[in-house]
N, C-alpha and C. Protein backbone atom coordinates (compact mmCIF):
# COMPACT_ATOMS: atom_id res chain seq x y z
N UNK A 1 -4.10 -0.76 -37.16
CA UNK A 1 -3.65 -0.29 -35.84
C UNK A 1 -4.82 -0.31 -34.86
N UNK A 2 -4.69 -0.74 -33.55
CA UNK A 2 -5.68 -1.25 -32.34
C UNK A 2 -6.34 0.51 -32.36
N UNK A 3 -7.52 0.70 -32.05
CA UNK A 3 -7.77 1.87 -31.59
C UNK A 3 -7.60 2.48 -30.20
N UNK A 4 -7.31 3.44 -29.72
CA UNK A 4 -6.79 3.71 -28.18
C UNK A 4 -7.83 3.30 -27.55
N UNK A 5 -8.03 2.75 -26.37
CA UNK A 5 -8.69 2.59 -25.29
C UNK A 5 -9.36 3.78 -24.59
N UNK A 6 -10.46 4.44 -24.00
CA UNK A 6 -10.58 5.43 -23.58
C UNK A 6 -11.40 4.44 -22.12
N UNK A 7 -11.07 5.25 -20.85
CA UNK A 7 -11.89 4.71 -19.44
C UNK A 7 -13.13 6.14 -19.83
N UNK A 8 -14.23 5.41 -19.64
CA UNK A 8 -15.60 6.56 -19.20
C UNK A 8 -15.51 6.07 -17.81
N UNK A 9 -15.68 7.13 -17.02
CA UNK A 9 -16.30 7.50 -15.80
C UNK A 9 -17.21 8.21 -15.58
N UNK A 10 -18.36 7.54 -14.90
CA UNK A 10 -19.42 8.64 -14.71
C UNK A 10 -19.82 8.05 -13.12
N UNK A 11 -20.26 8.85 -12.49
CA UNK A 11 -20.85 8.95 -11.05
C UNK A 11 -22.09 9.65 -10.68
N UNK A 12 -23.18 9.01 -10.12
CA UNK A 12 -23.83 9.40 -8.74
C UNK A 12 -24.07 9.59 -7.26
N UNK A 13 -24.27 10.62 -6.90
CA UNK A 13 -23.70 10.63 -5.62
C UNK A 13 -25.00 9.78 -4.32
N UNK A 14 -26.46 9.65 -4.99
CA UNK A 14 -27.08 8.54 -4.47
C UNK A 14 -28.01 7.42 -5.30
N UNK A 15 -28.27 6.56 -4.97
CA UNK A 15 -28.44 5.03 -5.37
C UNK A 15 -29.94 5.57 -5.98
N UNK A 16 -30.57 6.79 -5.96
CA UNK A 16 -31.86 6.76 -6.82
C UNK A 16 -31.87 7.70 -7.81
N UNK A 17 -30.28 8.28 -7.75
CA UNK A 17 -29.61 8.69 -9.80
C UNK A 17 -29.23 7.78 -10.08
N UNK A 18 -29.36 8.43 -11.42
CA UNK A 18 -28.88 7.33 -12.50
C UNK A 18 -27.73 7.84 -13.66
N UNK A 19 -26.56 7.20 -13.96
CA UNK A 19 -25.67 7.64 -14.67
C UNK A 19 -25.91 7.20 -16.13
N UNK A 20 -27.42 7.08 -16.80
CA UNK A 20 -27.84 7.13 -18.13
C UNK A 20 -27.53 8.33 -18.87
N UNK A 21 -27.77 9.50 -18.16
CA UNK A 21 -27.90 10.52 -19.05
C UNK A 21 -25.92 10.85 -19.38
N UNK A 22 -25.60 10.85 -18.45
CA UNK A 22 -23.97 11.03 -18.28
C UNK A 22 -22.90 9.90 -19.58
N UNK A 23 -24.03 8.97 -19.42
CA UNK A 23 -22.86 7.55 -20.29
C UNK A 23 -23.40 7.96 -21.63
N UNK A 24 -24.68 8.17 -22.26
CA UNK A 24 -25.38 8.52 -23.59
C UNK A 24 -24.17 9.71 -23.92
N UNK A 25 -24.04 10.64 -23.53
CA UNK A 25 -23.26 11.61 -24.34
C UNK A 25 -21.59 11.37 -24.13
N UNK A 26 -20.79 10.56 -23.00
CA UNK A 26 -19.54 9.92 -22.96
C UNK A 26 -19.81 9.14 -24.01
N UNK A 27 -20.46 7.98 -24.62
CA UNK A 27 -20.25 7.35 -25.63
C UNK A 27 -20.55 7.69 -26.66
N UNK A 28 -21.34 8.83 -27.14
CA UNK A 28 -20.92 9.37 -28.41
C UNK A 28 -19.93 9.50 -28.58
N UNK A 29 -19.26 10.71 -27.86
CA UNK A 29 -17.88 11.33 -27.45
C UNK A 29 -16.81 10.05 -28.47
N UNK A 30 -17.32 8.68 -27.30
CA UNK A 30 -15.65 7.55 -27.65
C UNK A 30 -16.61 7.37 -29.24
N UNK A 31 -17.82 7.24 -29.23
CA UNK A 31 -17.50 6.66 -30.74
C UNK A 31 -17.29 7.27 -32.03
N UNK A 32 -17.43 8.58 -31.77
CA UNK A 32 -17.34 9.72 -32.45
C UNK A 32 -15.94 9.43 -32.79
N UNK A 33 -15.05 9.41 -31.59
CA UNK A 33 -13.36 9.34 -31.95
C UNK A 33 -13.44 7.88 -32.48
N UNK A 34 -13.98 7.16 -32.29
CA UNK A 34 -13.58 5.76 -33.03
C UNK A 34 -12.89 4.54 -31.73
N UNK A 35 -13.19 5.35 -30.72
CA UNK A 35 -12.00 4.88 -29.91
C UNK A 35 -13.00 3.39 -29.42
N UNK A 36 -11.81 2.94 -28.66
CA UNK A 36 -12.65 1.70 -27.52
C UNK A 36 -12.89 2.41 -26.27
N UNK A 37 -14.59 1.59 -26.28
CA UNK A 37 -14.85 1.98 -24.86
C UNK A 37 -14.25 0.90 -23.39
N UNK A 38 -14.48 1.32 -22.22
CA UNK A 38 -14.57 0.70 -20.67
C UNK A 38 -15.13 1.92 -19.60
N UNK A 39 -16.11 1.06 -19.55
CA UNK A 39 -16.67 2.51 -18.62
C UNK A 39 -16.54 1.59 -17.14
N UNK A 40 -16.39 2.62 -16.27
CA UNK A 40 -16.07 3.02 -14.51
C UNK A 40 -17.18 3.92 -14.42
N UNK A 41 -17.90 2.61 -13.39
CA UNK A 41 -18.98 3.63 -12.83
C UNK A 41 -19.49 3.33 -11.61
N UNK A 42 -19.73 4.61 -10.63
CA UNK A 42 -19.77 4.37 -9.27
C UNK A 42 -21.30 5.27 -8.84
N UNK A 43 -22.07 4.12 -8.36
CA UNK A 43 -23.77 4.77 -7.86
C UNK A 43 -23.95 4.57 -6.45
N UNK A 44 -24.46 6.04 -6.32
CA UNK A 44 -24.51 6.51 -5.10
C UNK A 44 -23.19 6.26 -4.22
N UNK A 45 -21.78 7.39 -4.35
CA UNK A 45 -20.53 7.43 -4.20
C UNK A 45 -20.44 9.00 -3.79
N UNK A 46 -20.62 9.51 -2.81
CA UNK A 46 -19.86 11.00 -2.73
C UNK A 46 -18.95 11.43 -3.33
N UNK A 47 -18.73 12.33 -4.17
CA UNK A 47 -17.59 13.22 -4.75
C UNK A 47 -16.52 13.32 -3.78
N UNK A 48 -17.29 13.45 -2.58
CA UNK A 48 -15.55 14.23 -1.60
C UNK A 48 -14.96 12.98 -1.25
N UNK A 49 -15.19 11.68 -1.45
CA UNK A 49 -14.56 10.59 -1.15
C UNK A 49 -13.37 10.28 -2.26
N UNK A 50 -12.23 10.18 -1.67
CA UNK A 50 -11.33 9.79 -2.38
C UNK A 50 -11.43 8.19 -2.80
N UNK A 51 -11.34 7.40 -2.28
CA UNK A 51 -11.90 6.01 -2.62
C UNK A 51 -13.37 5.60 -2.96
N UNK A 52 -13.10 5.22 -4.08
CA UNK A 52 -14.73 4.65 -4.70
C UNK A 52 -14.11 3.28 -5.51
N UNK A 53 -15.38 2.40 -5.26
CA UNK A 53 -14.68 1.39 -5.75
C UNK A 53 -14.65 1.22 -7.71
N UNK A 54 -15.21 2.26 -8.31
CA UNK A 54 -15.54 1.82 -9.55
C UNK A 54 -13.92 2.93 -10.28
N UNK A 55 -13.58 3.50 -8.96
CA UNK A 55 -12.60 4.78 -9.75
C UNK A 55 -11.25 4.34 -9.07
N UNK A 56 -11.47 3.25 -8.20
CA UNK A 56 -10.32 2.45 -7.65
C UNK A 56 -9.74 1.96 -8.32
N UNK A 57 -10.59 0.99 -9.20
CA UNK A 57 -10.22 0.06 -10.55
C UNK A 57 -9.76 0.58 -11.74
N UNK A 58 -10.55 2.11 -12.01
CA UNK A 58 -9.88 3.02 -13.01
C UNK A 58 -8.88 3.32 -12.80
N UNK A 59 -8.20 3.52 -11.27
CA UNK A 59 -6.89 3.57 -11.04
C UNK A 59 -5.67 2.81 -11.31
N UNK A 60 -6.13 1.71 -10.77
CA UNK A 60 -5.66 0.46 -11.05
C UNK A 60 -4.99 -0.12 -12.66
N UNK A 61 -6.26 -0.01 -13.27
CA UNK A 61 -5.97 0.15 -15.16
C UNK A 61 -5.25 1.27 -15.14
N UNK A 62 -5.38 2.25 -14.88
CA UNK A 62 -4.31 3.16 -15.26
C UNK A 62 -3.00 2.81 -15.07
N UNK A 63 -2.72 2.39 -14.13
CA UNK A 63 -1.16 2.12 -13.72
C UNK A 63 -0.67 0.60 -14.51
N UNK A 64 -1.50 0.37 -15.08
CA UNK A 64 -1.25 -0.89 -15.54
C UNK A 64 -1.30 -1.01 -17.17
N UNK A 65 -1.50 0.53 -17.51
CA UNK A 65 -1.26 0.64 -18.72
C UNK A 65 -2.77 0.71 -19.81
N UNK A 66 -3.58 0.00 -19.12
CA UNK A 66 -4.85 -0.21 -20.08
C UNK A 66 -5.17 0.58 -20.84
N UNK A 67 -5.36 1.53 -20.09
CA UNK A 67 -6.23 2.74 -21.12
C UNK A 67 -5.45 4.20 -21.22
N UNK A 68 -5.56 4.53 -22.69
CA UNK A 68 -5.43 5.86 -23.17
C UNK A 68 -5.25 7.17 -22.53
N UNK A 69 -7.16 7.28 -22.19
CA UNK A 69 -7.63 8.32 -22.04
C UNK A 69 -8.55 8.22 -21.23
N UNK A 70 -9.24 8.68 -20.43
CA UNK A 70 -10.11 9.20 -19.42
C UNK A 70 -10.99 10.20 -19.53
N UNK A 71 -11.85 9.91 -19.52
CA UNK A 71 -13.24 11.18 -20.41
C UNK A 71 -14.10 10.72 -19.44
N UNK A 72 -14.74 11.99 -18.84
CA UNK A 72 -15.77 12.00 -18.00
C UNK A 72 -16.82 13.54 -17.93
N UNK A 73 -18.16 13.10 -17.77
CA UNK A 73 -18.84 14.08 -17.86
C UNK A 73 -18.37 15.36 -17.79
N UNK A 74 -18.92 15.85 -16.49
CA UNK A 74 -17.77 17.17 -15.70
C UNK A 74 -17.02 16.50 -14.46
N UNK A 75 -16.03 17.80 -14.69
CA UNK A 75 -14.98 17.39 -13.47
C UNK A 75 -15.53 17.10 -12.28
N UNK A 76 -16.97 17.74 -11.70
CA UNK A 76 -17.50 17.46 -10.36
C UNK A 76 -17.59 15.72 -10.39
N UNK A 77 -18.11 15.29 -11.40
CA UNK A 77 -18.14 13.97 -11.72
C UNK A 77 -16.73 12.81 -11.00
N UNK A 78 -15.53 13.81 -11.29
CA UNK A 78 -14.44 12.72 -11.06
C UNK A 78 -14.34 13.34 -9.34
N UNK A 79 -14.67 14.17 -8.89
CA UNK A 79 -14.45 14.88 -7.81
C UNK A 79 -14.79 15.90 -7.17
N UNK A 80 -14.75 16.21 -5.92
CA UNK A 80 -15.13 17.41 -5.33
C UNK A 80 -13.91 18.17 -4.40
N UNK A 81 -12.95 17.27 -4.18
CA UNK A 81 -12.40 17.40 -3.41
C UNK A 81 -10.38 17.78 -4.33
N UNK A 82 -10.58 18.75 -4.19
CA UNK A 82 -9.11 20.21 -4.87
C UNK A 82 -8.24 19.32 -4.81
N UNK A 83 -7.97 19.01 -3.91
CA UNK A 83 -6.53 18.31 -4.06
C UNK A 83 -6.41 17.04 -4.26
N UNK A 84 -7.33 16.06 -4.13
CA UNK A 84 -7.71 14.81 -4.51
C UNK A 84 -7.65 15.27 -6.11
N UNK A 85 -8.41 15.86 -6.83
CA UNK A 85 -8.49 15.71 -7.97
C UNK A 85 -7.29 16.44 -8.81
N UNK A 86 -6.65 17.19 -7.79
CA UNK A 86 -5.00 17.26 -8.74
C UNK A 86 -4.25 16.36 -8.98
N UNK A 87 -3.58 15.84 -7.23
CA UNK A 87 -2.84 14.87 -7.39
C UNK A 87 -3.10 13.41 -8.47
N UNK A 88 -4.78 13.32 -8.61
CA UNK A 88 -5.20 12.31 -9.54
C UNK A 88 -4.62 12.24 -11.12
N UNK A 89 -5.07 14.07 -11.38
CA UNK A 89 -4.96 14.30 -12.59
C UNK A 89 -3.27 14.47 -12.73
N UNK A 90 -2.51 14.83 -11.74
CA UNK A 90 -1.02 14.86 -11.92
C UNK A 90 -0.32 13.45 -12.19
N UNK A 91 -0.79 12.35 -11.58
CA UNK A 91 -0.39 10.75 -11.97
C UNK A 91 -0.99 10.66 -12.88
N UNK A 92 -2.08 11.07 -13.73
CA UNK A 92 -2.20 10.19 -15.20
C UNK A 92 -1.16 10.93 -16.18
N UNK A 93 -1.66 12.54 -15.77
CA UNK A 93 -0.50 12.44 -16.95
C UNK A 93 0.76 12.51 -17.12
N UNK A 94 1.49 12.27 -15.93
CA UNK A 94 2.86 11.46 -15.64
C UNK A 94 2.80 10.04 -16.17
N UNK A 95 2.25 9.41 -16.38
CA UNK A 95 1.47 8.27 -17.18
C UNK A 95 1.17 8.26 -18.49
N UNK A 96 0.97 9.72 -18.82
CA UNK A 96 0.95 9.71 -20.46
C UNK A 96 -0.65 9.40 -20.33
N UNK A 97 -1.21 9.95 -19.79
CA UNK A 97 -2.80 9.04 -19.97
C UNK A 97 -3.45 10.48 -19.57
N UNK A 98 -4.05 11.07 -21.05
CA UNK A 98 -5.04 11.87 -21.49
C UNK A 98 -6.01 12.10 -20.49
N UNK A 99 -6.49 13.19 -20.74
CA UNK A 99 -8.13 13.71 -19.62
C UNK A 99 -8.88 14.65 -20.26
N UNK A 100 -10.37 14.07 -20.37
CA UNK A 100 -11.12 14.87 -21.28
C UNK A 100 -12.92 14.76 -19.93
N UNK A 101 -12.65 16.20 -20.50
CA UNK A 101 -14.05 16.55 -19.29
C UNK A 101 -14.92 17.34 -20.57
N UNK A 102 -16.49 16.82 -20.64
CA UNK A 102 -16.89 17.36 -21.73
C UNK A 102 -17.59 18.66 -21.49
N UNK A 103 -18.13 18.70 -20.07
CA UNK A 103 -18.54 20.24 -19.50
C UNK A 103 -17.66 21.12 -19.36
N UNK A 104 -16.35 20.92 -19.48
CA UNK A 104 -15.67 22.22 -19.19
C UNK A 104 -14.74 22.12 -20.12
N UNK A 105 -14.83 21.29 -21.33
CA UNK A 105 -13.75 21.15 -22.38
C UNK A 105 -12.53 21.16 -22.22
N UNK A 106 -12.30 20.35 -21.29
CA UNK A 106 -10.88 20.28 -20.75
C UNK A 106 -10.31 19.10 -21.49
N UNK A 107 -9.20 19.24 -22.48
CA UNK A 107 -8.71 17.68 -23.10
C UNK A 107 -7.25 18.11 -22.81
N UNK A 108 -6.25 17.43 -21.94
CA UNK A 108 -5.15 17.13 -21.87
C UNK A 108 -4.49 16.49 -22.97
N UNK A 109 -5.29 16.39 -24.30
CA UNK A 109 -4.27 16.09 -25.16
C UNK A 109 -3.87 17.09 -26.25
N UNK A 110 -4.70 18.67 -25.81
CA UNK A 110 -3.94 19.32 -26.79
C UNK A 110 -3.37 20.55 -25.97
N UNK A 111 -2.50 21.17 -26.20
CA UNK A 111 -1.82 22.47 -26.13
C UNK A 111 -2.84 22.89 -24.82
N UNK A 112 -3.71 23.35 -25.11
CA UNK A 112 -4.76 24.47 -24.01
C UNK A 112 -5.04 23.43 -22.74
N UNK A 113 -5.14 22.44 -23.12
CA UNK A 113 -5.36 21.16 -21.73
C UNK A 113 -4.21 20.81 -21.22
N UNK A 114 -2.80 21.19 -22.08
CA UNK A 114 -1.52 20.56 -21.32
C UNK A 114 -1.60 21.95 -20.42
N UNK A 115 -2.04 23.15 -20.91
CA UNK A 115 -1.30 24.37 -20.17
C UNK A 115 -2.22 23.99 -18.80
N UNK A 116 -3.39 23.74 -18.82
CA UNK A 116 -4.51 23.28 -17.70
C UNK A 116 -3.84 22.44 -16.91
N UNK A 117 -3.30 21.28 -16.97
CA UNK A 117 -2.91 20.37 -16.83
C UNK A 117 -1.57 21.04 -15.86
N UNK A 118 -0.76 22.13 -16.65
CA UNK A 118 0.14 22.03 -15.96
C UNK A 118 0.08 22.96 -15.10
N UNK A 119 -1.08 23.55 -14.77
CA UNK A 119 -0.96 24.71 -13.63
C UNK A 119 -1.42 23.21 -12.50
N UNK A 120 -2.07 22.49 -13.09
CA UNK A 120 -3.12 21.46 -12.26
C UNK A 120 -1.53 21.28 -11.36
N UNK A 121 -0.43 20.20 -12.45
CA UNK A 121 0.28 19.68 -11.64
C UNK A 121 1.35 20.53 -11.24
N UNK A 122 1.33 22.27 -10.72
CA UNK A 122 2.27 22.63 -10.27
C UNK A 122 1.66 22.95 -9.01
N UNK A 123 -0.10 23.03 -8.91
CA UNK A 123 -0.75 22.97 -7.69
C UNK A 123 -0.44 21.75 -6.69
N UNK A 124 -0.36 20.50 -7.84
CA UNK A 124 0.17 19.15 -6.79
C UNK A 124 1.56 19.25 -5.95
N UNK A 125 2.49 19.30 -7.12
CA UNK A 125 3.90 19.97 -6.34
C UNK A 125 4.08 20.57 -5.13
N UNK A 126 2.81 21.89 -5.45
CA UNK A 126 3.38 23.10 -4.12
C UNK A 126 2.57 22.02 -2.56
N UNK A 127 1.33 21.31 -2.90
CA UNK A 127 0.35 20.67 -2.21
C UNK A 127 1.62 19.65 -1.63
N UNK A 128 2.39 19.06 -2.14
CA UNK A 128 3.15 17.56 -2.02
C UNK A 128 4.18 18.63 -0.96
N UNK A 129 5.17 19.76 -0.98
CA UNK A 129 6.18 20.12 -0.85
C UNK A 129 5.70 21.02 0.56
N UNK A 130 4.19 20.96 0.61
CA UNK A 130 3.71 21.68 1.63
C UNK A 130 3.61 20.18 3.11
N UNK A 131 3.04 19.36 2.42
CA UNK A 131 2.48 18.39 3.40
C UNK A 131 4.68 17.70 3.82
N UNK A 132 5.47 17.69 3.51
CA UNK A 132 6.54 17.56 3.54
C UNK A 132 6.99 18.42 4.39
N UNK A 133 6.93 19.80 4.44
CA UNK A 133 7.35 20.93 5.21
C UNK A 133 6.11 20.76 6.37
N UNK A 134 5.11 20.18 7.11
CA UNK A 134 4.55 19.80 7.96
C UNK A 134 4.75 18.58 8.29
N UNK A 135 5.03 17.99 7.38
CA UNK A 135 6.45 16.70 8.46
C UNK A 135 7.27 16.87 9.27
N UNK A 136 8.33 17.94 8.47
CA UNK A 136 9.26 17.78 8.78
C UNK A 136 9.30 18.80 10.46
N UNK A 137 8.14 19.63 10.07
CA UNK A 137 8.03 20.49 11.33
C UNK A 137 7.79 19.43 12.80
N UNK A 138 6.74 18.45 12.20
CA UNK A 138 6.11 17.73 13.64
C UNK A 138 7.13 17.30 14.24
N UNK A 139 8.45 17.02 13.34
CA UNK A 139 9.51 15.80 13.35
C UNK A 139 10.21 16.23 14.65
N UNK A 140 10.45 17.70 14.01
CA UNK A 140 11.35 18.83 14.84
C UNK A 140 11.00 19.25 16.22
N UNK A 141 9.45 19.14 16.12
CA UNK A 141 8.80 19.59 17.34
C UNK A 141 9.11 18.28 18.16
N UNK A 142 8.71 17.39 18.12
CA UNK A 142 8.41 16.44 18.82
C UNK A 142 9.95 16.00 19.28
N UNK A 143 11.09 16.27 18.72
CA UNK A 143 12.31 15.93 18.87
C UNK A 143 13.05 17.21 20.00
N UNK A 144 12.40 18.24 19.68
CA UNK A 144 12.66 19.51 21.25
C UNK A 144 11.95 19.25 22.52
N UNK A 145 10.54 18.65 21.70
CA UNK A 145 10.19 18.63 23.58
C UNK A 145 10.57 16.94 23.86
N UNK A 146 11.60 16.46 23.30
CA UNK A 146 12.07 14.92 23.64
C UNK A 146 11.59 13.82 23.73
N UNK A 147 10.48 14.08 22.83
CA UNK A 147 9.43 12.76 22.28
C UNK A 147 10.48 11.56 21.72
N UNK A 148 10.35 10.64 21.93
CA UNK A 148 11.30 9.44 21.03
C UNK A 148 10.12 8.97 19.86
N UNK A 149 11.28 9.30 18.94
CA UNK A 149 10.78 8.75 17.52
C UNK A 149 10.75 7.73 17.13
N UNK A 150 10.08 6.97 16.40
CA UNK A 150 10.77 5.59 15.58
C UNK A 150 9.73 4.51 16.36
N UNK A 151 9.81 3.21 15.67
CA UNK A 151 8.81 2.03 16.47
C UNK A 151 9.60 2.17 18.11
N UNK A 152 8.07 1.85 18.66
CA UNK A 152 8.85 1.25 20.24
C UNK A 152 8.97 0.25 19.85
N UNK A 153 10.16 -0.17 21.10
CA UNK A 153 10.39 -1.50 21.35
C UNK A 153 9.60 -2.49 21.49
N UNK A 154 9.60 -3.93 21.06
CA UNK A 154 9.01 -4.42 21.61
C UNK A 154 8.42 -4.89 22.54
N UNK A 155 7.95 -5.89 23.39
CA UNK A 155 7.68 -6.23 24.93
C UNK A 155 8.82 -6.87 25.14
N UNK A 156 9.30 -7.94 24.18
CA UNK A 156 10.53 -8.92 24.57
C UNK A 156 11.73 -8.14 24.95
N UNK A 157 11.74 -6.47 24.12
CA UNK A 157 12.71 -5.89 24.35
C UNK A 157 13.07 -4.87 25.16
N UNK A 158 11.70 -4.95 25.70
CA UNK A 158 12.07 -4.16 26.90
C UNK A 158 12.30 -4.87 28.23
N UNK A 159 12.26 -6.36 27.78
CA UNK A 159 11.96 -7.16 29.08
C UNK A 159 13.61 -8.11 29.23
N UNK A 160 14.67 -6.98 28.15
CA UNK A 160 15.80 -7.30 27.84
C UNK A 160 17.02 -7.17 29.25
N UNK A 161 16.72 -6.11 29.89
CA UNK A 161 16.98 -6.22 31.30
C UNK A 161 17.09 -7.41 32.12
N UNK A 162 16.12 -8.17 31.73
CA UNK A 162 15.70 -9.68 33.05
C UNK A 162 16.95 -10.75 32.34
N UNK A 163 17.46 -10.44 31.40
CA UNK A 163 18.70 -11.45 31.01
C UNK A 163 20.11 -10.59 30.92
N UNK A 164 20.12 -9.72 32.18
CA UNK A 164 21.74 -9.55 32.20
C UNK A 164 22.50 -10.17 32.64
N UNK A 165 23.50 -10.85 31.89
CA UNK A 165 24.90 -11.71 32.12
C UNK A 165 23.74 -13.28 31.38
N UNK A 166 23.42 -13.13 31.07
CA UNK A 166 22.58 -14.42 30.56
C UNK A 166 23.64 -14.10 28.98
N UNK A 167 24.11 -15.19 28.08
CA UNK A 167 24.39 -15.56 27.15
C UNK A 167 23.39 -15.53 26.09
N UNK A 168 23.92 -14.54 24.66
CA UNK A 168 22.61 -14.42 23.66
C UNK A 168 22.19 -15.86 23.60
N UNK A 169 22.35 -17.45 23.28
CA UNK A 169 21.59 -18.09 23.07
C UNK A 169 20.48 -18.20 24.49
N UNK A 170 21.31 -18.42 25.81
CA UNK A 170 19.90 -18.66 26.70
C UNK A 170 18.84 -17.43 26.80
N UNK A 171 19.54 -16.22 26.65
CA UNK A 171 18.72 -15.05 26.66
C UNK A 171 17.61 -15.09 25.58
N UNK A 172 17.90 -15.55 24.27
CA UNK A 172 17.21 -15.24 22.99
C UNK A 172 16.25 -16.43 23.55
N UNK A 173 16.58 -17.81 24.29
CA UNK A 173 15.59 -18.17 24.43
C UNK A 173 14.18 -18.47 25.66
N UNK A 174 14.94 -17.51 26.49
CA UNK A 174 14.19 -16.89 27.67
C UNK A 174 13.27 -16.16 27.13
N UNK A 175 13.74 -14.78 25.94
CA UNK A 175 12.63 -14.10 25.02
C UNK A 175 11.79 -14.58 24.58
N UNK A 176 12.34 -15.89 23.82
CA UNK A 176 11.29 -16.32 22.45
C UNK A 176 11.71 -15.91 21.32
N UNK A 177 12.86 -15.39 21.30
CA UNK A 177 13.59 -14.59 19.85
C UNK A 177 14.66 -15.63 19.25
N UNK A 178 15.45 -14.81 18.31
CA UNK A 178 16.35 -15.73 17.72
C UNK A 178 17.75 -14.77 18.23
N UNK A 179 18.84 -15.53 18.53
CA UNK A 179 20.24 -15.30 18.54
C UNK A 179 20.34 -13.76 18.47
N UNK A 180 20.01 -14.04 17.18
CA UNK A 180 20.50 -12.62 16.20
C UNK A 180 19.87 -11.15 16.97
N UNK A 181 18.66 -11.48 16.84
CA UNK A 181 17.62 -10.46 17.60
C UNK A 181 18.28 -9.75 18.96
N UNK A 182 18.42 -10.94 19.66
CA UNK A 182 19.21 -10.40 20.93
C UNK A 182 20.48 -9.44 20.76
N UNK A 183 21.32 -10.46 19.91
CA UNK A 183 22.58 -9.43 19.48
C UNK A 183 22.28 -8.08 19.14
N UNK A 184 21.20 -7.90 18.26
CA UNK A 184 20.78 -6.66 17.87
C UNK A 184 20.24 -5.68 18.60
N UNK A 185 19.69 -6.32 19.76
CA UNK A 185 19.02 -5.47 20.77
C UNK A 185 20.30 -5.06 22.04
N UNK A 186 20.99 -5.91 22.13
CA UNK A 186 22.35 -5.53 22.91
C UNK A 186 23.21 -4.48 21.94
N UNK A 187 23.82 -4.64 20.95
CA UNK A 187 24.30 -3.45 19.58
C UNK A 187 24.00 -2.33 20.62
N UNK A 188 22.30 -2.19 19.96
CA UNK A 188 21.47 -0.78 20.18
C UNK A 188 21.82 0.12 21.45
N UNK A 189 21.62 -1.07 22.68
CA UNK A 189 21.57 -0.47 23.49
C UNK A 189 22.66 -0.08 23.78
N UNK A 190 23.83 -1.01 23.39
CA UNK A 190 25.26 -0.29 23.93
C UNK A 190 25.26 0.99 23.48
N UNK A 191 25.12 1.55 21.72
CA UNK A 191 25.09 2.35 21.30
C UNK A 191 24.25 3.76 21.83
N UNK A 192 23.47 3.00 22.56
CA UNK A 192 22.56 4.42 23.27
C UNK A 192 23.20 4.76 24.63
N UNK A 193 23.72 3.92 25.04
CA UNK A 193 24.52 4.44 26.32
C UNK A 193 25.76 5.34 25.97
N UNK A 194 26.72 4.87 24.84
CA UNK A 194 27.83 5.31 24.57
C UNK A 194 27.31 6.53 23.90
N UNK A 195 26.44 6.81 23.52
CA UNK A 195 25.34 8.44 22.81
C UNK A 195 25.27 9.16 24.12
N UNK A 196 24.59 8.34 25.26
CA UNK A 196 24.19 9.40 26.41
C UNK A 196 25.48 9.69 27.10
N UNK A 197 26.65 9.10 27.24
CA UNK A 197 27.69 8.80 27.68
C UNK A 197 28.70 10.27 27.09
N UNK A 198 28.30 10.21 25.71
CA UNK A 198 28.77 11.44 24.94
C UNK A 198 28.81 12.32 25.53
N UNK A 199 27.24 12.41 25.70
CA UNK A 199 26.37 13.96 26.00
C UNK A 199 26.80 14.68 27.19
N UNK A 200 26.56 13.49 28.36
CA UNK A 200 26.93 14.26 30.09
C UNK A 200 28.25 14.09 29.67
């Protein structure tokens, strides 16, 4: 049987550390378990940055199935930043893909790391259900004081006026559009008149 795959990650946050001391005790760790190594590693990378390119790619393998497990020094290592490093840790292991931090003995693959794990991902939840309920507020606001929502129009379509009584083909090609486009932009607008038409 193949041995599991484990991703090492280790990080520095400038280009004159060095992630020697960090990878020497991650690879005991994988060879101790027997496992396969792939190490992700990002020098001189801020913690509070959500994008790094060496933990981009760890991302990447993750979703793509590669690897197992994920073992990294300490958690400051994968992050600094609370909610970056929930939502992270909430997609692997929706993924089925293990997390082992050796400074704070955190292993998501047994009992005491799932319970970790799952306060982690009920912090993501309330985090996800919060940024949703500040959507939906802006949505509301901006819809009382009569902001219009949605893409503007284009230029061609606002410049839909200069072909009244013009025929969708000569109109569509007065625009530069196709047939259809026009039709669609005539639809709309009827529909917004027969809306305001409602209202007064």
């Amino acid at each position: 049987m193949k041995p599991p795959t484990a991703a090492i990650y280790a990080r520095v946050s400038t280009t004159d550390q060095t992630c020697e001391n960090q990878l020497l005790e991650l690879r005991r760790y994988i060879e101790a378990r027997g496992w396969t190594a792939v190490e992700y590693v990002d020098h001189g990378v801020s913690g509070t940055k959500d994008r790094r390119p060496a933990l981009d790619h760890l991302t990447s393998d993750v979703r793509r199935h590669k690897v197992q497990t994920v073992v990294c020094w300490r958690l400051d290592r994968l992050g600094r930043n609370l909610r970056h490093l929930v939502l992270l840790l909430d997609d692997w292991q929706s993924r089925g893909v293990s997390f082992v931090t050796l400074g704070e003995g955190i292993d998501t693959s047994t009992p005491a790391g799932r319970l970790v794990a799952g306060v982690l991902g009920s912090i993501a939840e309330f985090e996800r259900a919060r940024i949703q309920e500040r959507i939906h507020a802006g949505l509301a606001r901006a819809r009382a004081q009569g902001k219009r929502l949605g893409r503007r129009p284009s230029a061609a379509a606002r410049r839909l006026d200069e072909c009244a009584g013009l025929s969708h083909n000569v109109a569509a090609a007065r625009l530069g559009v196709s047939t259809a486009t026009v039709k669609r932009w005539r639809r709309a607008r009827r529909r917004g008149s027969q809306s305001r038409s409602a209202v007064t």
